[in-house]
N, C-alpha and C. Protein backbone atom coordinates (compact mmCIF):
# COMPACT_ATOMS: atom_id res chain seq x y z
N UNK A 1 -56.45 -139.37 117.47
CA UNK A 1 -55.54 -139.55 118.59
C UNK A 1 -54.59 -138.35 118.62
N UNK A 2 -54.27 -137.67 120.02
CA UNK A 2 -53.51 -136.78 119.97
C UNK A 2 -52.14 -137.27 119.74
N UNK A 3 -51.17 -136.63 119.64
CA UNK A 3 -49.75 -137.01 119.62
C UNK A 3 -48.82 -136.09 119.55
N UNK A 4 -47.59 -136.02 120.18
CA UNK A 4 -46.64 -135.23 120.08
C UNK A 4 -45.40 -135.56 119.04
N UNK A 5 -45.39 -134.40 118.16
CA UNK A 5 -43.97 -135.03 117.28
C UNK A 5 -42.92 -134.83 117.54
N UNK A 6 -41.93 -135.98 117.56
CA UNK A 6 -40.63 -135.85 117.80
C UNK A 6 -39.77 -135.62 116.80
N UNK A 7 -40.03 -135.43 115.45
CA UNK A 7 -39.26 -135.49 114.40
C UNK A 7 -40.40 -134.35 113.53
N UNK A 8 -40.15 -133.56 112.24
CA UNK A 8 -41.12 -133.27 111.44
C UNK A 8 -41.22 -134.48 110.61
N UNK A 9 -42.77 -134.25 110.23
CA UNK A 9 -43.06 -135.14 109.59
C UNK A 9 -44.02 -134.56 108.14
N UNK A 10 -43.65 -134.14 107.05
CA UNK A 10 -43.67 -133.64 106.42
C UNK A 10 -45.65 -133.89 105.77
N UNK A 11 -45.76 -132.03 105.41
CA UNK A 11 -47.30 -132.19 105.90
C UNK A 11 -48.57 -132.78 106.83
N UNK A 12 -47.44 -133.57 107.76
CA UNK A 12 -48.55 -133.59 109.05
C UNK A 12 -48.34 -132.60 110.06
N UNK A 13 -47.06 -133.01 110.46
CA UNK A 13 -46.33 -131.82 112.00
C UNK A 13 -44.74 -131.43 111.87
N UNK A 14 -45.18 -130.62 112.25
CA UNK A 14 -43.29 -130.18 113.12
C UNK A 14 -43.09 -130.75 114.08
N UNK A 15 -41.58 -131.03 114.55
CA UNK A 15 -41.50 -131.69 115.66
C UNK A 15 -41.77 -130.47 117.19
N UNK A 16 -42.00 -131.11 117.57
CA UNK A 16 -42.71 -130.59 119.22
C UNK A 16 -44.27 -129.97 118.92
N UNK A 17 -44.85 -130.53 117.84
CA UNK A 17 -46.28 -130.23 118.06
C UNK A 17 -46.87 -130.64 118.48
N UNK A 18 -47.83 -130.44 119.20
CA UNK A 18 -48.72 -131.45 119.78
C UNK A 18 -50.04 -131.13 118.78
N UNK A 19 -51.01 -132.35 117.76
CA UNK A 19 -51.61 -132.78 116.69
C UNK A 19 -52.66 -133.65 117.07
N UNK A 20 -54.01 -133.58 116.17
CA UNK A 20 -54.46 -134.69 116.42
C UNK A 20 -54.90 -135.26 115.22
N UNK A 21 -53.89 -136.69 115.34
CA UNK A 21 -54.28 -137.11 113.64
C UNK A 21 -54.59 -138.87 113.83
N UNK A 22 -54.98 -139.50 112.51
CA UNK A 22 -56.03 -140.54 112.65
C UNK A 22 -55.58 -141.55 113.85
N UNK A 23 -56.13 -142.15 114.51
CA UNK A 23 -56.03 -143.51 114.87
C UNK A 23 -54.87 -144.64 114.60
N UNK A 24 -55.24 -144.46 113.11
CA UNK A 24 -54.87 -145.83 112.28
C UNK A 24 -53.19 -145.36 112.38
N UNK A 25 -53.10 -144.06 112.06
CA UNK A 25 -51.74 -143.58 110.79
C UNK A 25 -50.89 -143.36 112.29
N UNK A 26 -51.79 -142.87 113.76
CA UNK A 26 -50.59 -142.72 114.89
C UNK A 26 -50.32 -144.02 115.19
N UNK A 27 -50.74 -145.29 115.42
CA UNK A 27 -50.70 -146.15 115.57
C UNK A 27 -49.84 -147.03 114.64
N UNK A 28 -50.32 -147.31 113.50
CA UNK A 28 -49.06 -148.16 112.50
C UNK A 28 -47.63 -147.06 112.13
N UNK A 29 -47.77 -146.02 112.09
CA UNK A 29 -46.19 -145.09 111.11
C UNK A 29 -46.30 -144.27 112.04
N UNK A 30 -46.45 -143.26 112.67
CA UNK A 30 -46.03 -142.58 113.73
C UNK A 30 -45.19 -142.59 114.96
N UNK A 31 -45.59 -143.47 115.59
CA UNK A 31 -45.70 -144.17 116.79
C UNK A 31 -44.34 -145.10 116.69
N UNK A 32 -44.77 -145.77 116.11
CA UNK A 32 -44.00 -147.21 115.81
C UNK A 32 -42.33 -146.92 114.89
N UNK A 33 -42.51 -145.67 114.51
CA UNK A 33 -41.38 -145.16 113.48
C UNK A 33 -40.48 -144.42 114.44
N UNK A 34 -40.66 -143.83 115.64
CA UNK A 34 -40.69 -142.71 116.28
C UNK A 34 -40.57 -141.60 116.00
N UNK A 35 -41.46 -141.22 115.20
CA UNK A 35 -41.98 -139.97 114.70
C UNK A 35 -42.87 -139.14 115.58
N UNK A 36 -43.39 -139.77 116.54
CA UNK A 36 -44.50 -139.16 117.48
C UNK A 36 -44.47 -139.93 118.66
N UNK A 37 -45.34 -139.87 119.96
CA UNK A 37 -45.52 -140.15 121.19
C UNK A 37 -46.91 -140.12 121.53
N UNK A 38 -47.44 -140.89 122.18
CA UNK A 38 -48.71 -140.64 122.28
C UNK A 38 -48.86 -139.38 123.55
N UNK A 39 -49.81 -138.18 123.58
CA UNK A 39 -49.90 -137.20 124.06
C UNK A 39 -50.80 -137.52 125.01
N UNK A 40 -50.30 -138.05 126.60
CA UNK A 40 -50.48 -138.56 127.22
C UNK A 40 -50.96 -137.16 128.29
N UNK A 41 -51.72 -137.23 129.56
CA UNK A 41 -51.49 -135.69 130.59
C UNK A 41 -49.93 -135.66 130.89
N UNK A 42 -49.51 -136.63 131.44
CA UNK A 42 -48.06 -136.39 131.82
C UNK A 42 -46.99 -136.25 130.58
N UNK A 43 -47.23 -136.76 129.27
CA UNK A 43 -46.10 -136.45 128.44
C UNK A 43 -46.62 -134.84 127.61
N UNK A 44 -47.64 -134.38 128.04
CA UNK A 44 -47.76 -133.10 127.40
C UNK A 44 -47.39 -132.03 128.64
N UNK A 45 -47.86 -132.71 129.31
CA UNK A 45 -46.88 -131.43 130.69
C UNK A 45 -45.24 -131.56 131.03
N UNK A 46 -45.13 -132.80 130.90
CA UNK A 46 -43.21 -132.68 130.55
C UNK A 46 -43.28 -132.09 129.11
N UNK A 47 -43.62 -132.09 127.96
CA UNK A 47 -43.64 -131.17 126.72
C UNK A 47 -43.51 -129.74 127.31
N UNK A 48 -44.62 -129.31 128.05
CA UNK A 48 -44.96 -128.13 128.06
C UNK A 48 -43.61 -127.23 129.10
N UNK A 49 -43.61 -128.27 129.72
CA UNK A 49 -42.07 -127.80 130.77
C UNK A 49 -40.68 -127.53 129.92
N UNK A 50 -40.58 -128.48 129.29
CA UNK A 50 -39.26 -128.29 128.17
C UNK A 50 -39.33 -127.57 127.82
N UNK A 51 -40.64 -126.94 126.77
CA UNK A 51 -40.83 -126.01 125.95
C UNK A 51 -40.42 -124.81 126.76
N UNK A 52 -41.04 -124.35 127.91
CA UNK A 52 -40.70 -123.26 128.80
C UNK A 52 -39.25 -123.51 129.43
N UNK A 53 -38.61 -124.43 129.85
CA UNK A 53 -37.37 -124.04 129.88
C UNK A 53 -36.33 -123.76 128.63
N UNK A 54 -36.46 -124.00 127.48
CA UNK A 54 -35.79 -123.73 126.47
C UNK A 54 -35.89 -122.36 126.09
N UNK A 55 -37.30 -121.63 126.49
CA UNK A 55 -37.82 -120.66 125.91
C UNK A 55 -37.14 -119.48 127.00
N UNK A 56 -36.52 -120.07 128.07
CA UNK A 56 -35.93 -119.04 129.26
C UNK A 56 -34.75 -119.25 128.82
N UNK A 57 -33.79 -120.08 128.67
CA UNK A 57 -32.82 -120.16 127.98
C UNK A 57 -32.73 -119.36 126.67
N UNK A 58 -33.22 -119.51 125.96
CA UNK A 58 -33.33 -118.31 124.86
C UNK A 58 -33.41 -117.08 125.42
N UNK A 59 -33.70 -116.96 126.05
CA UNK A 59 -34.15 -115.48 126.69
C UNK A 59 -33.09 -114.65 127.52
N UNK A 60 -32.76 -115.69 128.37
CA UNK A 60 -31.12 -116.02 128.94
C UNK A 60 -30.26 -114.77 128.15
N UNK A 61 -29.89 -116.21 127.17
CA UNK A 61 -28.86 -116.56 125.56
C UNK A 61 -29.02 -114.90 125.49
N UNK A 62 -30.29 -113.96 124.94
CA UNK A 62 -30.69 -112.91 124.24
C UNK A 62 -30.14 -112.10 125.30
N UNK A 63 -30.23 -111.93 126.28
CA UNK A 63 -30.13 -110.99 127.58
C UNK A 63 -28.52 -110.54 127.55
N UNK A 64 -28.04 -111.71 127.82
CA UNK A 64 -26.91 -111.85 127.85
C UNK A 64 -25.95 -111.15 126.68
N UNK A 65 -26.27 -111.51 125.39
CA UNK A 65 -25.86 -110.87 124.02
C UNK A 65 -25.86 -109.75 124.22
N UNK A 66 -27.13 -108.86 124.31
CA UNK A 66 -27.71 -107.65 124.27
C UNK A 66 -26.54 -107.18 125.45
N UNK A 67 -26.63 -107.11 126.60
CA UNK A 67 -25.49 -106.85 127.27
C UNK A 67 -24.13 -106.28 126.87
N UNK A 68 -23.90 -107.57 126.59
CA UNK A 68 -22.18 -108.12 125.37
C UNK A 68 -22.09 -106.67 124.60
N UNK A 69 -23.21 -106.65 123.53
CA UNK A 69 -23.01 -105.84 122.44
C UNK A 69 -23.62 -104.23 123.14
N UNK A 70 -24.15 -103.64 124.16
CA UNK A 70 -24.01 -102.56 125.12
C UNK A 70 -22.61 -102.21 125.30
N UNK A 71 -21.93 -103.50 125.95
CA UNK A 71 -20.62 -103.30 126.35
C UNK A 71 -19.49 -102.55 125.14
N UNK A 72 -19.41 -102.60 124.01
CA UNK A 72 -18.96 -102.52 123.22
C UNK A 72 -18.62 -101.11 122.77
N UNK A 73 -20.23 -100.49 123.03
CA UNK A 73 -20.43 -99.24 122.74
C UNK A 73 -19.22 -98.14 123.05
N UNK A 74 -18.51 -97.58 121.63
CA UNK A 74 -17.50 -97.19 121.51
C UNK A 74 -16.02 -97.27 122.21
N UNK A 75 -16.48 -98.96 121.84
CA UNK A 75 -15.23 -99.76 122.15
C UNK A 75 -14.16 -99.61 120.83
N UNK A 76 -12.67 -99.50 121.21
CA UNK A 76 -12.46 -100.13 119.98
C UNK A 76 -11.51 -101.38 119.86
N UNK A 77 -11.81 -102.40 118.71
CA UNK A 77 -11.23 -103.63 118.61
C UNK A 77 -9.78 -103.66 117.30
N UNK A 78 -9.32 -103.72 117.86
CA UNK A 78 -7.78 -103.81 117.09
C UNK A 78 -7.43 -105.23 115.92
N UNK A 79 -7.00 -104.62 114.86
CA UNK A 79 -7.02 -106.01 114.51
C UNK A 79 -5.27 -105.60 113.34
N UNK A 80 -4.57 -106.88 113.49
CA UNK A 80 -3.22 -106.70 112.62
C UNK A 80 -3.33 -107.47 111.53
N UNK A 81 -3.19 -106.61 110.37
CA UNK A 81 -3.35 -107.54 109.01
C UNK A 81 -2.08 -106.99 107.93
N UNK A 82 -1.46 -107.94 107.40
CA UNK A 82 -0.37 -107.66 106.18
C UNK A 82 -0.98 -106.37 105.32
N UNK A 83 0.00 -105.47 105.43
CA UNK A 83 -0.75 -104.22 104.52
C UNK A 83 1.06 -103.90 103.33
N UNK A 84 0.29 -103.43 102.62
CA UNK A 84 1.19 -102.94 101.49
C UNK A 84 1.81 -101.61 102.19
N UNK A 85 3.00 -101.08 101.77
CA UNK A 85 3.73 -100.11 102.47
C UNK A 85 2.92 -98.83 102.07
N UNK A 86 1.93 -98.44 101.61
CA UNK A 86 0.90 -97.81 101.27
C UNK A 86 -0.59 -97.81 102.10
N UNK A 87 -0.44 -98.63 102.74
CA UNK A 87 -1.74 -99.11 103.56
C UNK A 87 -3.02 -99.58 102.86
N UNK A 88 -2.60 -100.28 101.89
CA UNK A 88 -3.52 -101.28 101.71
C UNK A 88 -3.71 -102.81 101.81
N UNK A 89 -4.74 -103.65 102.20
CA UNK A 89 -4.50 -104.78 102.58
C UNK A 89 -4.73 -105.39 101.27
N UNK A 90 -4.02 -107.32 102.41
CA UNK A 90 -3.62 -107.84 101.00
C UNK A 90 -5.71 -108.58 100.72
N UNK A 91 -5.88 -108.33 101.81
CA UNK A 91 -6.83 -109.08 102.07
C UNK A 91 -8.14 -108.25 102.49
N UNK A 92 -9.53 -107.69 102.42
CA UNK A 92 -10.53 -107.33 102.73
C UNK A 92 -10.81 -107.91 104.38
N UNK A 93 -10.97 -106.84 104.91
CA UNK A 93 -11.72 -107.17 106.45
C UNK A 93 -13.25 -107.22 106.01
N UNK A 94 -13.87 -108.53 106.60
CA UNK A 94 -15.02 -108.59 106.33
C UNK A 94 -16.25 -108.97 107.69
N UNK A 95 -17.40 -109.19 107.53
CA UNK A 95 -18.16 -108.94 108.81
C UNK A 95 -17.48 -110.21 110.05
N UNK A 96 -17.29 -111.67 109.05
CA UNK A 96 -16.60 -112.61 110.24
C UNK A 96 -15.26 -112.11 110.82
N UNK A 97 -14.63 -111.83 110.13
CA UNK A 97 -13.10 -111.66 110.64
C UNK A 97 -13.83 -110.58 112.34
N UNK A 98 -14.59 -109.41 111.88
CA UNK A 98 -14.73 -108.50 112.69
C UNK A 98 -15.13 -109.68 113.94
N UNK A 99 -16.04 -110.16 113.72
CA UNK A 99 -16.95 -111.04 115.06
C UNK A 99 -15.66 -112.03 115.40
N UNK A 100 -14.85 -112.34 114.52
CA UNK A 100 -13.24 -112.88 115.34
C UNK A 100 -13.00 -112.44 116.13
N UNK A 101 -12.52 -111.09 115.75
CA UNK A 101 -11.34 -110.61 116.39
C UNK A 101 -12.27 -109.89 117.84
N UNK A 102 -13.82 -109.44 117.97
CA UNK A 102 -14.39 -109.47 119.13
C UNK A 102 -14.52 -110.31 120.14
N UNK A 103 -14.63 -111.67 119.53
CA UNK A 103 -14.74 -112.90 120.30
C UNK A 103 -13.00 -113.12 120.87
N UNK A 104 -12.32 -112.95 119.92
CA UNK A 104 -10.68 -112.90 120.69
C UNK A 104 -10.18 -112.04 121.86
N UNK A 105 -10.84 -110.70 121.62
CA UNK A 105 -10.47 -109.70 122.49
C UNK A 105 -11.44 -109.34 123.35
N UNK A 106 -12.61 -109.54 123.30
CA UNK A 106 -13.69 -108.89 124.39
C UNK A 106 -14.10 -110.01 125.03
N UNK A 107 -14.15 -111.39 124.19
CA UNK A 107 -15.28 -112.27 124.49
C UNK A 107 -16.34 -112.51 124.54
N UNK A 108 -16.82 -112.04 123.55
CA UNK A 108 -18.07 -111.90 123.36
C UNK A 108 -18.49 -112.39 122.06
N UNK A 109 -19.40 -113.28 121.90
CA UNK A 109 -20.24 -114.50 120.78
C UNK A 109 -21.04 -113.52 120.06
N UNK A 110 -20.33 -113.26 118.54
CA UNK A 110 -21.45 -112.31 117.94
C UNK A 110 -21.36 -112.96 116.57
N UNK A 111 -22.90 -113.24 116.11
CA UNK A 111 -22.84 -113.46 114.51
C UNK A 111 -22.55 -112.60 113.71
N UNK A 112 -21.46 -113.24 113.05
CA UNK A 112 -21.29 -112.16 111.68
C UNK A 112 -22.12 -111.46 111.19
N UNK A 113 -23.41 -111.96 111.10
CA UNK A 113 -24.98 -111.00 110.19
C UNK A 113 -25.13 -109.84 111.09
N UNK A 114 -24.66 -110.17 112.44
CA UNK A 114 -24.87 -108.56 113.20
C UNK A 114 -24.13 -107.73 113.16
N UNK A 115 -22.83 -107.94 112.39
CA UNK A 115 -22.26 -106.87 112.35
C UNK A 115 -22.28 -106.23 110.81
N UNK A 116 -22.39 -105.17 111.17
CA UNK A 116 -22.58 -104.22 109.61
C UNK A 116 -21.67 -103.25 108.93
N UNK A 117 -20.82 -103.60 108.19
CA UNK A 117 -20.21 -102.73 107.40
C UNK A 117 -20.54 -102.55 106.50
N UNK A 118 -20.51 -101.33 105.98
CA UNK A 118 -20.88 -100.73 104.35
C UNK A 118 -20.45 -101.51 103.24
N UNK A 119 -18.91 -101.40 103.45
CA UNK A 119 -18.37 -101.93 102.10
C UNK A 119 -17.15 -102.81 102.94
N UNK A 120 -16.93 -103.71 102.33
CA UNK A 120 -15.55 -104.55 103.00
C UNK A 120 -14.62 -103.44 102.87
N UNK A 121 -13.55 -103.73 104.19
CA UNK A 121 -12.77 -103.22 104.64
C UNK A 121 -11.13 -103.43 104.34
N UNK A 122 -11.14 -102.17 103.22
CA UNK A 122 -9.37 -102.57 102.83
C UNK A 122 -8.07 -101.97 102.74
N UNK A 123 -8.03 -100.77 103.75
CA UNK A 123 -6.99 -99.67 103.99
C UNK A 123 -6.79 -99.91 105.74
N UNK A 124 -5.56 -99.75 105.98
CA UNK A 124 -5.15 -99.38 107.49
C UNK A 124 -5.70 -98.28 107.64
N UNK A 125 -6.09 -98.34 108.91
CA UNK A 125 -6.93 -97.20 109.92
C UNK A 125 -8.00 -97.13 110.86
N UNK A 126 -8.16 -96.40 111.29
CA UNK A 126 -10.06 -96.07 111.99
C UNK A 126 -11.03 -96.61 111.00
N UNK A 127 -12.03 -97.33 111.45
CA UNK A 127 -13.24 -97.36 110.80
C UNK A 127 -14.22 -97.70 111.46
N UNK A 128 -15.61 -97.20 111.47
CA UNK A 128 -16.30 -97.23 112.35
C UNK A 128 -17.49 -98.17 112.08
N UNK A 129 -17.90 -99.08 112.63
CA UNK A 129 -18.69 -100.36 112.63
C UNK A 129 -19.93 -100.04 113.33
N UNK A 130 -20.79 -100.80 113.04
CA UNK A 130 -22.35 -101.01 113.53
C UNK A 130 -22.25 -102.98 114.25
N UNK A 131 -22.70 -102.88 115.56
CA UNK A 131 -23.21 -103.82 115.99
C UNK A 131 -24.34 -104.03 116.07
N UNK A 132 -25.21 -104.82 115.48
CA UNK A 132 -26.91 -105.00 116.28
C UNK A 132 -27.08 -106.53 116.38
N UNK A 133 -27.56 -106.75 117.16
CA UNK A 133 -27.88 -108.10 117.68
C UNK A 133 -28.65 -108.27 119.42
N UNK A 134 -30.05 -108.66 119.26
CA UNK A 134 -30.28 -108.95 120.42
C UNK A 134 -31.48 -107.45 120.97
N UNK A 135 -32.15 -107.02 119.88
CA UNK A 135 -32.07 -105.47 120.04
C UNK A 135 -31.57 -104.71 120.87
N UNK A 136 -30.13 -104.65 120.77
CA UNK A 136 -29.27 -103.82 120.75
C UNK A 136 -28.14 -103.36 120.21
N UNK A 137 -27.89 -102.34 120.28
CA UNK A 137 -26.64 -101.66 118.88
C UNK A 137 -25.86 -100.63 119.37
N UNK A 138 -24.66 -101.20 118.82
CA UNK A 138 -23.48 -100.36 119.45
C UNK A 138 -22.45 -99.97 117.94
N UNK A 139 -21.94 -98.89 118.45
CA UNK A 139 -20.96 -98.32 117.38
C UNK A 139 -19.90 -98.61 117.67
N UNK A 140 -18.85 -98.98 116.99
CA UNK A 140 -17.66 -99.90 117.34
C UNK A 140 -16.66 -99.06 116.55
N UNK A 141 -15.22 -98.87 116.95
CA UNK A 141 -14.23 -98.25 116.26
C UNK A 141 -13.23 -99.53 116.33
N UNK A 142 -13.36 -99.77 114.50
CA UNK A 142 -12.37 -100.99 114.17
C UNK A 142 -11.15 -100.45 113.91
N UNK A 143 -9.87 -100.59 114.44
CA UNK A 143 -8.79 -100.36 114.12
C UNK A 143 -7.58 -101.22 113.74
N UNK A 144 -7.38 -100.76 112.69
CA UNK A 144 -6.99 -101.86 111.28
C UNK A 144 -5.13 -101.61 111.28
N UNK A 145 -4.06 -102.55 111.90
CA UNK A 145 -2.75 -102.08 111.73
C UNK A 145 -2.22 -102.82 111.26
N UNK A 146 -0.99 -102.63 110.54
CA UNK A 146 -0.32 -103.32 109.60
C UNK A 146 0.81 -104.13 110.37
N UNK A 147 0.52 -105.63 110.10
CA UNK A 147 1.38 -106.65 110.69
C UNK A 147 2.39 -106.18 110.44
């Protein structure tokens, strides 16, 4: 019997697969658990529709990012942190704080993993950042001032 899973179900399916497994096992624990659906013409073409609108939405989501992080390109983002009368902080700038203080000031939704600094960040000043996300990448001038 075919079937669509709604849940994974460990060594049979992932959820949104469409499978074809025994009779017996879609019928008593599958089915009945709601672990699966029977893969009907009409419930595999509403499947197949979801699947493609989620998959434009992602695509969307990506477009959109990629954009975001274009925009950026030798932008620079300001950020005020407690520094010692020497210019050192009390505290390391690190990849989240950076995707903060972008999302505060540009507006723009960036995961921390896309942004790349060498070494954490711990003196007032210029420093120059890597964005990638979305394949696309921008060079960013972080500027670091003392609260």
């Amino acid at each position: 019997m075919k079937v669509i899973f709604l849940k994974d179900v460990g060594g049979v399916g992932r959820q949104g697969e469409i499978k074809d497994v025994a009779d017996g096992y879609a019928l008593n624990k599958l089915i009945p658990g709601g672990f699966a659906v029977h893969a009907t013409k009409e419930k595999v073409a509403e499947h197949q529709k979801r699947v493609d609108e989620q998959a434009a939405a992602r695509k969307k989501e990506e477009e959109t990012l990629a954009d975001g992080v274009k925009s950026l390109m030798n932008q620079t983002v300001t950020m005020k942190i407690k520094a010692t009368e020497k210019g050192g902080l009390f505290k390391s700038v690190g990849a989240a704080d950076v995707a903060k203080a972008i999302l505060a000031q540009r507006n723009i939704q960036i995961q921390q993993s896309a942004v790349q600094i060498d070494t954490p960040i711990k003196t007032v000043g210029e420093h120059a950042i890597t964005i990638s996300a979305a394949g696309a990448r921008s060079e960013v001038k972080l500027l670091i001032e003392a609260a």
